[in-house]
C-alpha atoms as a PDB file:
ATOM      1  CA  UNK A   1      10.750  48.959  83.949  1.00  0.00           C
ATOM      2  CA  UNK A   2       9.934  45.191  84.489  1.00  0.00           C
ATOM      3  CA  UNK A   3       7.170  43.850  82.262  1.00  0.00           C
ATOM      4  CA  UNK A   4       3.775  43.474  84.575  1.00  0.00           C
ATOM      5  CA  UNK A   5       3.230  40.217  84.798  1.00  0.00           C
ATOM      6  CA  UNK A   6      -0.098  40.485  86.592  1.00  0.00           C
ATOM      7  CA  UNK A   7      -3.121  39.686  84.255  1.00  0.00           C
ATOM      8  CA  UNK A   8      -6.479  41.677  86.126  1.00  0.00           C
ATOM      9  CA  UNK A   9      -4.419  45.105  84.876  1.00  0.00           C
ATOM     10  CA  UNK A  10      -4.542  47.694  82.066  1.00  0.00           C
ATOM     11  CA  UNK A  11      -2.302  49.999  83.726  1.00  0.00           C
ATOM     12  CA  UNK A  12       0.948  49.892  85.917  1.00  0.00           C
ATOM     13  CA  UNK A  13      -1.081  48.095  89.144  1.00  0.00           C
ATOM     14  CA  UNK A  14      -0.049  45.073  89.746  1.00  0.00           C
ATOM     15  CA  UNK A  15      -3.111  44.261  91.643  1.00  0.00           C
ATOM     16  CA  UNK A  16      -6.859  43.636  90.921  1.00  0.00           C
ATOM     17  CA  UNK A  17      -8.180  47.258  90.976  1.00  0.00           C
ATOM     18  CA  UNK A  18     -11.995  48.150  91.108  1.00  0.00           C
ATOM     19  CA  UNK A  19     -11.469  50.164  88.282  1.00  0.00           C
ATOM     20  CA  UNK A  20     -10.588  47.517  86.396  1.00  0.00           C
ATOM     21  CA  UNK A  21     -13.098  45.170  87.425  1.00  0.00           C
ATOM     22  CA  UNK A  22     -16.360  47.565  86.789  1.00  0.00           C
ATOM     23  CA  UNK A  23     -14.478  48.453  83.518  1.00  0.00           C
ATOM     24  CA  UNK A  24     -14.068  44.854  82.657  1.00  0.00           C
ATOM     25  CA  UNK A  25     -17.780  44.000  84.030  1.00  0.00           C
ATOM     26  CA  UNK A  26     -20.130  47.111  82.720  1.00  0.00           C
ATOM     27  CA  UNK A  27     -17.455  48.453  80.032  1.00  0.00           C
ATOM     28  CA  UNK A  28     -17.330  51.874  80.794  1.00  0.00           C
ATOM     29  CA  UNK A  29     -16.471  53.752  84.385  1.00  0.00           C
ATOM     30  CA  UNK A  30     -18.392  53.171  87.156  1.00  0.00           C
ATOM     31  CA  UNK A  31     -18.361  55.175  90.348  1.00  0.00           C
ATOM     32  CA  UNK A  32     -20.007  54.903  93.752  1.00  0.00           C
ATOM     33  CA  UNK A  33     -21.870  58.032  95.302  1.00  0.00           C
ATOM     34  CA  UNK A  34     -21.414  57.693  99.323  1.00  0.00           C
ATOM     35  CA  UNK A  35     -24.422  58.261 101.388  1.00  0.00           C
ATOM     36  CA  UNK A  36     -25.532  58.798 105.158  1.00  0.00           C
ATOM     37  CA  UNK A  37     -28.682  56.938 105.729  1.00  0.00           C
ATOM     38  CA  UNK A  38     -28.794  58.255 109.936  1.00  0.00           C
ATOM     39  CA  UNK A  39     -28.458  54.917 110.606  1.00  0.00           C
ATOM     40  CA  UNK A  40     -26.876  53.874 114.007  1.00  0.00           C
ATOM     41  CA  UNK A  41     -25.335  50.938 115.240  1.00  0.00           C
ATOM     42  CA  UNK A  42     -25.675  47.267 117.309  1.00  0.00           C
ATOM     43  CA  UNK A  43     -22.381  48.663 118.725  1.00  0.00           C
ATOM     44  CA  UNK A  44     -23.341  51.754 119.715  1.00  0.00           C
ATOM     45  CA  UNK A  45     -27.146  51.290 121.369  1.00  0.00           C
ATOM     46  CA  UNK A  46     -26.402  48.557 123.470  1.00  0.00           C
ATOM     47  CA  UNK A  47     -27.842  46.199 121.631  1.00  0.00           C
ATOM     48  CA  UNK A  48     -24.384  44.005 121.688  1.00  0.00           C
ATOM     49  CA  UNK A  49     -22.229  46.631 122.982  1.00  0.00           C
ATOM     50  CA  UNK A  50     -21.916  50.202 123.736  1.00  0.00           C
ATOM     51  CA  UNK A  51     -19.596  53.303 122.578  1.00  0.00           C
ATOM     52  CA  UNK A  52     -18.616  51.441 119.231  1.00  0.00           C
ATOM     53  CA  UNK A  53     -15.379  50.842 117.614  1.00  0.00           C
ATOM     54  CA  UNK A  54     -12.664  52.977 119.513  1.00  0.00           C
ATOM     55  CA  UNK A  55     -11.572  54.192 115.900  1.00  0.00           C
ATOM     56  CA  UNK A  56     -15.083  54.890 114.810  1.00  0.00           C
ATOM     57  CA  UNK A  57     -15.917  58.781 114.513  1.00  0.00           C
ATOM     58  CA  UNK A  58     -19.260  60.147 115.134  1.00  0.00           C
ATOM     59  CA  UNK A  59     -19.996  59.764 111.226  1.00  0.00           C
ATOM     60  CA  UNK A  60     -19.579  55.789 111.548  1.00  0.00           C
ATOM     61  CA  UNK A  61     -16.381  55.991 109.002  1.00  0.00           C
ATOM     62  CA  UNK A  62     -18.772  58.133 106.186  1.00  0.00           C
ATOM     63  CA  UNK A  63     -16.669  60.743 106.382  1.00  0.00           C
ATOM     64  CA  UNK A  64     -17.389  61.343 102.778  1.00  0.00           C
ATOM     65  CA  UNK A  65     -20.628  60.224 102.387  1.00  0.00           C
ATOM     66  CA  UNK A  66     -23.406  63.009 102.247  1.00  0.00           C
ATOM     67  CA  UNK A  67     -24.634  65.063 104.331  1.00  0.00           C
ATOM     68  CA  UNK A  68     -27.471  62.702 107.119  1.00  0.00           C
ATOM     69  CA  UNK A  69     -29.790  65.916 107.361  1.00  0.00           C
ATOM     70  CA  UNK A  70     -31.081  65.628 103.970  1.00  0.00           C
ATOM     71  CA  UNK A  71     -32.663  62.178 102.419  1.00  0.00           C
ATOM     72  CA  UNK A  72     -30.481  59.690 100.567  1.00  0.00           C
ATOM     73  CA  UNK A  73     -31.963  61.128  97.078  1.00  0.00           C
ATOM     74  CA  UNK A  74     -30.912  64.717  97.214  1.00  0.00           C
ATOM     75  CA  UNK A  75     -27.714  63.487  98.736  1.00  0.00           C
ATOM     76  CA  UNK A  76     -27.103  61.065  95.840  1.00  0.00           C
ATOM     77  CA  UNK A  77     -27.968  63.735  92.964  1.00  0.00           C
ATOM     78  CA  UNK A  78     -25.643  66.320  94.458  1.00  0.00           C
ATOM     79  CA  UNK A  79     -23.413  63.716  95.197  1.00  0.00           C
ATOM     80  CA  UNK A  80     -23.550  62.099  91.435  1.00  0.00           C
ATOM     81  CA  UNK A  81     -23.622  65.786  90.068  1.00  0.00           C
ATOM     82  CA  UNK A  82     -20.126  66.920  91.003  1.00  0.00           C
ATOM     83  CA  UNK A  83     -18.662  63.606  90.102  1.00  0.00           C
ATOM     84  CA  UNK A  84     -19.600  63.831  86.383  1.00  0.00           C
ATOM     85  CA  UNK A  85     -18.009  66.968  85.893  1.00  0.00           C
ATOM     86  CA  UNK A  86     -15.172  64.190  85.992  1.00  0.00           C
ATOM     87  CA  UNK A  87     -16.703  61.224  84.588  1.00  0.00           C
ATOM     88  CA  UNK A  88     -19.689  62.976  82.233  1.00  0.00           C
ATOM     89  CA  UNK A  89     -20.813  59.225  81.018  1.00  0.00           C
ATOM     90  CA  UNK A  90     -20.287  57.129  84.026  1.00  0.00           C
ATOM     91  CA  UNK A  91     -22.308  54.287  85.442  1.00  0.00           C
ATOM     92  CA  UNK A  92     -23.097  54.335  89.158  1.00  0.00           C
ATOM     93  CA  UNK A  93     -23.258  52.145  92.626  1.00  0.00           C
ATOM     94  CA  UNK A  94     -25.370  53.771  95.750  1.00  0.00           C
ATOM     95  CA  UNK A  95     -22.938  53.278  98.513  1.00  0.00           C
ATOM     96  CA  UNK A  96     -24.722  52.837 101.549  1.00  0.00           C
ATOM     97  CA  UNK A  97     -21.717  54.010 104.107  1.00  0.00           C
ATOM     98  CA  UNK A  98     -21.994  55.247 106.965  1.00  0.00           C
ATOM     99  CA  UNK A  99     -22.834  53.497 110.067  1.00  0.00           C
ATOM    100  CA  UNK A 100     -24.951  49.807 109.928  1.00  0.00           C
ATOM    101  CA  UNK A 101     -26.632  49.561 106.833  1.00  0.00           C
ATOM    102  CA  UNK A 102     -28.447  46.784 107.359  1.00  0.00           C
ATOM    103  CA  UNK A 103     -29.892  47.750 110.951  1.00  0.00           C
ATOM    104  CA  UNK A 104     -33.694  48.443 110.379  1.00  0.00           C
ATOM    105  CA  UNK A 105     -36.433  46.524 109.350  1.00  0.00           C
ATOM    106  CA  UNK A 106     -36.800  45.155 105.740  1.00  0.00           C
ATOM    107  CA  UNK A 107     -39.560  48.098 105.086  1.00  0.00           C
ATOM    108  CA  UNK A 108     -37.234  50.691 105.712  1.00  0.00           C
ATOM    109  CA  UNK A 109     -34.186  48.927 103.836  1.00  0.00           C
ATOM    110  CA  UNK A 110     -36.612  48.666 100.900  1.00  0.00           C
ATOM    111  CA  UNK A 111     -37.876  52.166 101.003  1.00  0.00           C
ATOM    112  CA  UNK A 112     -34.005  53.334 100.747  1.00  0.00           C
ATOM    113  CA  UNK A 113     -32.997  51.261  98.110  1.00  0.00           C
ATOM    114  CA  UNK A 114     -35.807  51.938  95.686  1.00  0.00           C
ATOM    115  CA  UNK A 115     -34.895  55.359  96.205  1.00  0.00           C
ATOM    116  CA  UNK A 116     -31.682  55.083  94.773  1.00  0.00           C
ATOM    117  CA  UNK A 117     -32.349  52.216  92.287  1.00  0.00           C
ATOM    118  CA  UNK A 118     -35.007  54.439  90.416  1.00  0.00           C
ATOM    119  CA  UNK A 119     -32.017  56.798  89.954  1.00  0.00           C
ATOM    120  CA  UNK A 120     -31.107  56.908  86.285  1.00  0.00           C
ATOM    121  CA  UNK A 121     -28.084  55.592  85.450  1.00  0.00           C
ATOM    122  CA  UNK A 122     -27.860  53.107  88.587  1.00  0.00           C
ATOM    123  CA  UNK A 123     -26.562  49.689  88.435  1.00  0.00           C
ATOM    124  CA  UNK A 124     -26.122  48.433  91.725  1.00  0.00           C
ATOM    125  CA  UNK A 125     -25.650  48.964  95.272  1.00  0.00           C
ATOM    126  CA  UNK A 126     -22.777  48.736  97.690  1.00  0.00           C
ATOM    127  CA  UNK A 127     -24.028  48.186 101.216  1.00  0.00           C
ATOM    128  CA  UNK A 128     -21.511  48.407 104.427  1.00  0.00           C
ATOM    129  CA  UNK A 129     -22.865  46.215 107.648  1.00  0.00           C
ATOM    130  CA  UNK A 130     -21.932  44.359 110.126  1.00  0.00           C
ATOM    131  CA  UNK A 131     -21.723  40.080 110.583  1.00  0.00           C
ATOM    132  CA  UNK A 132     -24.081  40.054 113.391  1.00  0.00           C
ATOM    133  CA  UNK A 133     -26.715  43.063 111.640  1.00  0.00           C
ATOM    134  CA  UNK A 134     -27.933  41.189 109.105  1.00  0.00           C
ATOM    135  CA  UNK A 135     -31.318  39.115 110.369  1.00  0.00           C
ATOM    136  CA  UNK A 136     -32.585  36.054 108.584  1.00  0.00           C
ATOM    137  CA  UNK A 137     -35.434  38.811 107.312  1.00  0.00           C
ATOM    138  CA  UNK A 138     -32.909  40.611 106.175  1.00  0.00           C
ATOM    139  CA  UNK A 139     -30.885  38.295 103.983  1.00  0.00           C
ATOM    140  CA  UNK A 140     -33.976  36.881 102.745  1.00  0.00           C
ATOM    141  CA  UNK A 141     -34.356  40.547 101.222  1.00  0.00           C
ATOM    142  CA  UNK A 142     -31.096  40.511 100.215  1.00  0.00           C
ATOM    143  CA  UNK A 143     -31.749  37.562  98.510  1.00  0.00           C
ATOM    144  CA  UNK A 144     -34.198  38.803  96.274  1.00  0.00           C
ATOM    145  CA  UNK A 145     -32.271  42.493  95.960  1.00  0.00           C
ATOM    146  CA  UNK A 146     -29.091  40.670  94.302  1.00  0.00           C
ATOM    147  CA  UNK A 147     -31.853  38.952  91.640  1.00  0.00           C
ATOM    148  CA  UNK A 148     -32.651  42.704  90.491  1.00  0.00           C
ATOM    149  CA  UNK A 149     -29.467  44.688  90.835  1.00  0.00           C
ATOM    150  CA  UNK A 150     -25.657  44.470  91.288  1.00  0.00           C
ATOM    151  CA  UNK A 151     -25.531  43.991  94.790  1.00  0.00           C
ATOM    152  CA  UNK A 152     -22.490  43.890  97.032  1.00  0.00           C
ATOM    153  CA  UNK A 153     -22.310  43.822 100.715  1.00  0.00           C
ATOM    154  CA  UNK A 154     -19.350  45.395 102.793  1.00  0.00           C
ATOM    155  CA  UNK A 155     -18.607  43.575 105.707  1.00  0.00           C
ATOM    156  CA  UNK A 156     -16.183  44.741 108.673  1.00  0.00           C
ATOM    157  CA  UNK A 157     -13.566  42.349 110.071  1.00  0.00           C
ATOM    158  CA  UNK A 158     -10.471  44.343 110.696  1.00  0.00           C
ATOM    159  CA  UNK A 159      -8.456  41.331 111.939  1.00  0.00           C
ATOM    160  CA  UNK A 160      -8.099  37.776 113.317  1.00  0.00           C
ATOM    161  CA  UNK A 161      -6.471  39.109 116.494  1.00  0.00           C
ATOM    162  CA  UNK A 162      -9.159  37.799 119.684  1.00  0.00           C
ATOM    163  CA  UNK A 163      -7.253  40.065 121.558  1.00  0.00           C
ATOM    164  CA  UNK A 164      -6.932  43.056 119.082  1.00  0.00           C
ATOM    165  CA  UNK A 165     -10.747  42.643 118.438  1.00  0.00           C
ATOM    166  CA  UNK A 166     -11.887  42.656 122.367  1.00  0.00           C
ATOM    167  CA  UNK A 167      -9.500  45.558 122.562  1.00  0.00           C
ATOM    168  CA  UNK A 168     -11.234  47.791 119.383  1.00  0.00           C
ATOM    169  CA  UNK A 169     -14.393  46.911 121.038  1.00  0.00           C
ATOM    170  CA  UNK A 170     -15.784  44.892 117.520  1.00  0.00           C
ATOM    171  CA  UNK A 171     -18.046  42.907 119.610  1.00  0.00           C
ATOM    172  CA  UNK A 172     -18.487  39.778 117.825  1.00  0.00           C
ATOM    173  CA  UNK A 173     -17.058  37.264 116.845  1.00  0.00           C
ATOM    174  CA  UNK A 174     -14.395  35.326 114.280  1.00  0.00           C
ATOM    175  CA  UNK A 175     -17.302  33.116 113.913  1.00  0.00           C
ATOM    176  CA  UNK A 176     -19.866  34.894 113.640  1.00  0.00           C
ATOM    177  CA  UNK A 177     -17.825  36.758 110.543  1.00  0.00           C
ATOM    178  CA  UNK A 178     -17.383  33.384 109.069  1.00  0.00           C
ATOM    179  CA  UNK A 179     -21.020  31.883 109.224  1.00  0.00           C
ATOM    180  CA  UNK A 180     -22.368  35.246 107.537  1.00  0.00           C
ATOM    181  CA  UNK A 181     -20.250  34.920 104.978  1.00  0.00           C
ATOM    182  CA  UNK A 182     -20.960  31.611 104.330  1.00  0.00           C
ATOM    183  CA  UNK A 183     -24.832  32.468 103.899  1.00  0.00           C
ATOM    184  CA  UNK A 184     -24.022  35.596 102.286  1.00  0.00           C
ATOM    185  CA  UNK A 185     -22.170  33.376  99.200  1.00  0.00           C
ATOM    186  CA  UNK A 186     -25.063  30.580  99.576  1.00  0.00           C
ATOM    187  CA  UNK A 187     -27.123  33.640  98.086  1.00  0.00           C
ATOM    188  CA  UNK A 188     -24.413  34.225  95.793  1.00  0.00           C
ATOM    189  CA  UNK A 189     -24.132  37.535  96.827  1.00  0.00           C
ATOM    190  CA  UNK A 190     -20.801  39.572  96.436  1.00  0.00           C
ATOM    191  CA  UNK A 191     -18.767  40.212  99.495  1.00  0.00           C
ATOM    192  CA  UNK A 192     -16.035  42.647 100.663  1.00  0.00           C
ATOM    193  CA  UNK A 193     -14.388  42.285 103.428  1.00  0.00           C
ATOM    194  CA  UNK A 194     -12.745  45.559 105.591  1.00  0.00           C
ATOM    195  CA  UNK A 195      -9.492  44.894 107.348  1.00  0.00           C
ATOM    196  CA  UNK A 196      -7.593  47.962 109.578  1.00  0.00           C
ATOM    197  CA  UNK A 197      -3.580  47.445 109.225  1.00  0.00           C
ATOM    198  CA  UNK A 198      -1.781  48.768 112.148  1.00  0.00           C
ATOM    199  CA  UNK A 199      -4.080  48.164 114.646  1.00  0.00           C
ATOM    200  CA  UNK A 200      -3.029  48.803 118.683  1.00  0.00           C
ATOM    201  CA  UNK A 201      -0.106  46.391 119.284  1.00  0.00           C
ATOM    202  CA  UNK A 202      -0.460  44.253 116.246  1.00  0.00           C
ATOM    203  CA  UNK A 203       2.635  42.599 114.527  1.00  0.00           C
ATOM    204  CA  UNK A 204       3.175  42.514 110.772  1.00  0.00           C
ATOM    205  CA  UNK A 205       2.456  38.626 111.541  1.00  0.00           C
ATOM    206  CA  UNK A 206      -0.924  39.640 112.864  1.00  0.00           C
ATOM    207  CA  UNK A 207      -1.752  41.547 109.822  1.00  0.00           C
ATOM    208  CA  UNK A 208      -0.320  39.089 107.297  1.00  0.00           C
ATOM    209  CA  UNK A 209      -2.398  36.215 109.069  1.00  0.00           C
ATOM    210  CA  UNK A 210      -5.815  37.937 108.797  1.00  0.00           C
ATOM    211  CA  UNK A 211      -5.027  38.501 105.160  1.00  0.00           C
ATOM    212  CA  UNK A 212      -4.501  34.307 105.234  1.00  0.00           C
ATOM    213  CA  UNK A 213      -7.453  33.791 106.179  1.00  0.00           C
ATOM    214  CA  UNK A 214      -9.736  35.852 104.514  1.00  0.00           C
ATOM    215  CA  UNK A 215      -7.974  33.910 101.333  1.00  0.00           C
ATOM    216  CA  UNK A 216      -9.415  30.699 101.870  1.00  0.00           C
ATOM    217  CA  UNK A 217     -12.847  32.382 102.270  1.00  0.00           C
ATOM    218  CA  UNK A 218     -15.312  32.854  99.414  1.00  0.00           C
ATOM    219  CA  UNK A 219     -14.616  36.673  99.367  1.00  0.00           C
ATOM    220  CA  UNK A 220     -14.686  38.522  96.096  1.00  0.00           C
ATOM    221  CA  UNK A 221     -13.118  41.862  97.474  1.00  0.00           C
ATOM    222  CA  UNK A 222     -11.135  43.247 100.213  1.00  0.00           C
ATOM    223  CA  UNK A 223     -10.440  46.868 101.564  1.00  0.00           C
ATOM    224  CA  UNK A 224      -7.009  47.641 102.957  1.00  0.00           C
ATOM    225  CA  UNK A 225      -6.895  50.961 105.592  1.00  0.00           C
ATOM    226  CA  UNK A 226      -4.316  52.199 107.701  1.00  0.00           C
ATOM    227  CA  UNK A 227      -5.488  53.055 110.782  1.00  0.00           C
ATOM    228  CA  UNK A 228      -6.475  56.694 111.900  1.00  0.00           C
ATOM    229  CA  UNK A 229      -6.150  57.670 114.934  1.00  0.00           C
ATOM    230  CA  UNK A 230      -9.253  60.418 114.513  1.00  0.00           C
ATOM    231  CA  UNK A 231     -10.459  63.618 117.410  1.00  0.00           C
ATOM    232  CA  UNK A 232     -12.735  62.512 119.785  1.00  0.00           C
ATOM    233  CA  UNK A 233     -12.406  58.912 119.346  1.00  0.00           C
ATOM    234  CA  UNK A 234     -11.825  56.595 122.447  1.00  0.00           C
ATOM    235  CA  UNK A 235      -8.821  55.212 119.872  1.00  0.00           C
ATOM    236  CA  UNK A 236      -7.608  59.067 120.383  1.00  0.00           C
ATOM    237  CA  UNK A 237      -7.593  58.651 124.277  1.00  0.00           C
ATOM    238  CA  UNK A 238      -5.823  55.233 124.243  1.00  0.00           C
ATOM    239  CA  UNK A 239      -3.167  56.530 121.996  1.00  0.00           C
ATOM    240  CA  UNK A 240      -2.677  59.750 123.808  1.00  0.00           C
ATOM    241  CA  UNK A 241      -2.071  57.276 126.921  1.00  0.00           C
ATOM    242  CA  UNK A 242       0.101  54.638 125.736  1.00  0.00           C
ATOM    243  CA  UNK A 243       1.586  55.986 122.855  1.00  0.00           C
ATOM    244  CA  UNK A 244       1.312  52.492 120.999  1.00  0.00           C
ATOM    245  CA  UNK A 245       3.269  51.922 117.920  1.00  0.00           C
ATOM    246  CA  UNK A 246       1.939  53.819 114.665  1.00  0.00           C
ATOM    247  CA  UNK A 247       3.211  52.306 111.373  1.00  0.00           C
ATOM    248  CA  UNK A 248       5.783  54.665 109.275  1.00  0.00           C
ATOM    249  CA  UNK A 249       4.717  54.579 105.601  1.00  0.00           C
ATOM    250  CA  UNK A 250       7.505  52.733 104.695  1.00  0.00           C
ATOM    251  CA  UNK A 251       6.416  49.867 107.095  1.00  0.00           C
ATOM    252  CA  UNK A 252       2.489  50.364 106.118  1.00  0.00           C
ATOM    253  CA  UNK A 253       4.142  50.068 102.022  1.00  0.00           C
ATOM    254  CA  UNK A 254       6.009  46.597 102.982  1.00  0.00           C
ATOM    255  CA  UNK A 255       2.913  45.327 104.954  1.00  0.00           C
ATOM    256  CA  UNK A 256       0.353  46.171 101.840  1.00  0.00           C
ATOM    257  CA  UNK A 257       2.478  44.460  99.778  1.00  0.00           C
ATOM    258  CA  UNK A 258       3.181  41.356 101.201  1.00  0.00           C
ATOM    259  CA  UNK A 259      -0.366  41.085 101.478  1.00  0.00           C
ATOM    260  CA  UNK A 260      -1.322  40.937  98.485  1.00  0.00           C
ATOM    261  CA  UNK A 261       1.263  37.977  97.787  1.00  0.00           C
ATOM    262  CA  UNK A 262      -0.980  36.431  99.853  1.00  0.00           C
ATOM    263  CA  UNK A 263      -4.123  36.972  98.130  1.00  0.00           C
ATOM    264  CA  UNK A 264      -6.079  35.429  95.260  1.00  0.00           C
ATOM    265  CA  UNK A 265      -5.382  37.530  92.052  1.00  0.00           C
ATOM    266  CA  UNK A 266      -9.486  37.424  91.418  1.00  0.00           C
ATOM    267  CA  UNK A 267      -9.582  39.255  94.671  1.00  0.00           C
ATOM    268  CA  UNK A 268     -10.786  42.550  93.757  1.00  0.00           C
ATOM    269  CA  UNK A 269      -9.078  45.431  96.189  1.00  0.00           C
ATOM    270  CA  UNK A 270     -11.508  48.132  96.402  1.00  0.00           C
ATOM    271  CA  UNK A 271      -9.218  50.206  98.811  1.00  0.00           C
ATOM    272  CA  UNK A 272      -5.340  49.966  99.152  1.00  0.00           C
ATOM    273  CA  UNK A 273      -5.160  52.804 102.224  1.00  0.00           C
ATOM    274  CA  UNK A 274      -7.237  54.836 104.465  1.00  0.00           C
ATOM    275  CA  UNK A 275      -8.932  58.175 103.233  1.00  0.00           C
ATOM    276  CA  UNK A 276      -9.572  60.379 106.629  1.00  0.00           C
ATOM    277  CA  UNK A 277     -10.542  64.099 106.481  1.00  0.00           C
ATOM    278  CA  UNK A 278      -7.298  66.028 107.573  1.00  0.00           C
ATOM    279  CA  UNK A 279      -9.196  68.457 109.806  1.00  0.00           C
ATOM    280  CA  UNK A 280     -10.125  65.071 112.158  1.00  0.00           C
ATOM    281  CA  UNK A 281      -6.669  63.018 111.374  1.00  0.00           C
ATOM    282  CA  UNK A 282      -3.927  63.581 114.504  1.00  0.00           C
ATOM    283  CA  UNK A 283      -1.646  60.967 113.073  1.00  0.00           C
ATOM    284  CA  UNK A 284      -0.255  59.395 111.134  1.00  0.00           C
ATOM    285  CA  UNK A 285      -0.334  62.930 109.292  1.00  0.00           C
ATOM    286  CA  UNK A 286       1.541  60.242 106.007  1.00  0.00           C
ATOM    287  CA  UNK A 287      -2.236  59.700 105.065  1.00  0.00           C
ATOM    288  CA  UNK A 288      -2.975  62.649 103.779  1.00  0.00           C
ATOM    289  CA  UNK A 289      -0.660  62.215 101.153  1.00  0.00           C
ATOM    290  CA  UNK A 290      -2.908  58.894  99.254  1.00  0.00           C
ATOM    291  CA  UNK A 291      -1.682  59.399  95.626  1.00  0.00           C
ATOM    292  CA  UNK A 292       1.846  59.541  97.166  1.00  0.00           C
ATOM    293  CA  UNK A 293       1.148  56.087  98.745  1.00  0.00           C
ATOM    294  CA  UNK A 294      -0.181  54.119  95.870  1.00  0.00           C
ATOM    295  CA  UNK A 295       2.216  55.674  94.067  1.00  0.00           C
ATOM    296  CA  UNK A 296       4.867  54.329  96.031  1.00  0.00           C
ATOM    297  CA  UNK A 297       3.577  50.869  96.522  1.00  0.00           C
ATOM    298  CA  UNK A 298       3.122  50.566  92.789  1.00  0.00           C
ATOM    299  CA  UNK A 299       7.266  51.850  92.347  1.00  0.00           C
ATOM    300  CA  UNK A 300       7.872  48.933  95.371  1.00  0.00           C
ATOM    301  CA  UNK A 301       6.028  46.098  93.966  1.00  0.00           C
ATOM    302  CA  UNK A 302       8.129  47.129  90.624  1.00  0.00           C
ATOM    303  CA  UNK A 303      11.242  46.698  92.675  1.00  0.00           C
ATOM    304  CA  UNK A 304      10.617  43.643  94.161  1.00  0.00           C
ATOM    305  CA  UNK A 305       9.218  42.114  90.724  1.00  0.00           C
ATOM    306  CA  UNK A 306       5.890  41.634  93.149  1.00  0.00           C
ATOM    307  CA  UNK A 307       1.745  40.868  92.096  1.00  0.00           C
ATOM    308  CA  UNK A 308      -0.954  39.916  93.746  1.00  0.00           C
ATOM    309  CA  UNK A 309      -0.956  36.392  94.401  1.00  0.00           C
ATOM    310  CA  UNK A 310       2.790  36.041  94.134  1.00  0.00           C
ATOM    311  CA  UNK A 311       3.621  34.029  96.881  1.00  0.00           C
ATOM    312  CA  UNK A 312       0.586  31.110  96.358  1.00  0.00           C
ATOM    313  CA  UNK A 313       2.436  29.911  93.052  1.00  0.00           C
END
């Protein structure tokens, strides 16, 4: 086997894992516990569109956060409870997940967090919005959350593709992505950045050029999915229609990888391919098999002698 020549690794990656990064940050294992705040959407209301993302399911992509019913404490202990059966002297990051995370007022947003920050054994908090949810209000909270806790906020892109993103329904902008991320860093708050490979009609181009871009932002993580086409999703519907294009595995492997050639190796990836719940998934039915997929994009970037960052030396 080639020698790795990546340097963010302790293992056989030859990209900047998240375990390696909360390892190398917090020295010792870190997880995130997922949760469902009932939150909705700017997407979904009306408030700048209706119906949200055609991919979207009715959990607002937490399929495996907890359970909305109960309150974001009893989900996080049952949550953190089963996970240390695994990891009995972890560290962990409340994952706010599902939905818009940042859509309520500052009193709620508060109320939530403190919930989870009182938690023993809490470090920080993942949060997954939107570009256009997050008021000035609300980033002036943020502002004084990332003085008191390891704060990170999730933000959804998908792609550069005007046309792919009018089509997916994102509704808003390029630009509005890039100003909030420019007064998200101003804060010097951590960002990463969600991005959908094989979207409706996209070339590898397409894909490859989002990746481009989100390289010369001030990003400190990115998460790579596959898209799933999920039940009772408009996505569903179109695909049942047109029958667009899915990506084989094989093509999804050569994509992920040429990506990260193209990506800063102090990029952290926090997610390398999608994670849907098989009972939802109709295709591609390839993503059910994740360990077989990292495992083969770790064997390919072998082959090809490939890293992260490869192609910006």
């Amino acid at each position: 086997m080639k020698n790795n020549p990546f340097p963010y690794s302790n293992s056989n990656k030859r990209y900047h894992t998240l375990d390696y990064y909360y390892k190398k940050k917090f020295n010792q294992k870190v997880f995130k516990v997922s949760l469902n705040a009932n939150f909705s959407c700017p997407n979904i209301d009306g408030t700048v569109g209706y119906g949200g993302c055609i991919y979207c399911s009715k959990s607002g992509s937490g399929e495996f956060a907890g359970e909305k019913e109960k309150d974001v404490e009893t989900q996080f202990i049952e949550i953190k409870n089963k996970m240390l059966r695994k990891w009995p002297s972890a560290k962990y990051i409340g994952y706010f997940q599902a939905h818009t995370n940042t859509y309520a007022n500052v009193k709620t947003l508060k109320n939530l967090h403190n919930k989870i920050l009182k938690q023993e054994g809490v470090i920080g908090l993942n949060i997954a919005t939107r570009p256009d949810a997050i008021t000035d209000e609300c980033l002036n909270y943020l502002k004084e959350l990332n003085k008191k806790t390891f704060l990170t906020i999730e933000l959804g892109l998908q792609t550069t593709n005007k046309k792919t993103t009018k089509l997916i329904n994102r509704c808003h902008t390029l630009e509005c992505f890039e100003t909030m991320v420019k007064k998200l860093r101003k804060a010097n708050i951590n960002i990463v950045v969600h991005i959908i490979n094989g979207l409706p009609y996209e070339t590898k181009e397409d894909m490859l050029n989002t990746v481009k871009y989100l390289n010369n932002l001030d990003i400190q993580g990115i998460k790579i999915h596959m898209l799933s086409i999920l039940k009772n999703t408009p996505l569903e519907k179109l695909y049942q229609k047109e029958k667009f294009h899915l990506l084989t595995k094989e093509e999804y492997i050569d994509i992920v990888i040429d990506q990260l050639e193209h990506l800063r190796k102090e990029i952290v990836i926090n997610r390398i391919t999608g994670d849907p719940k098989i009972e939802d998934l109709i295709e591609p039915i390839w993503l059910t098999k994740k360990f077989c997929i990292l495992n083969d994009i770790d064997k390919e970037m072998v082959e090809r002698d490939s890293y992260q960052g490869k192609a910006l030396n």
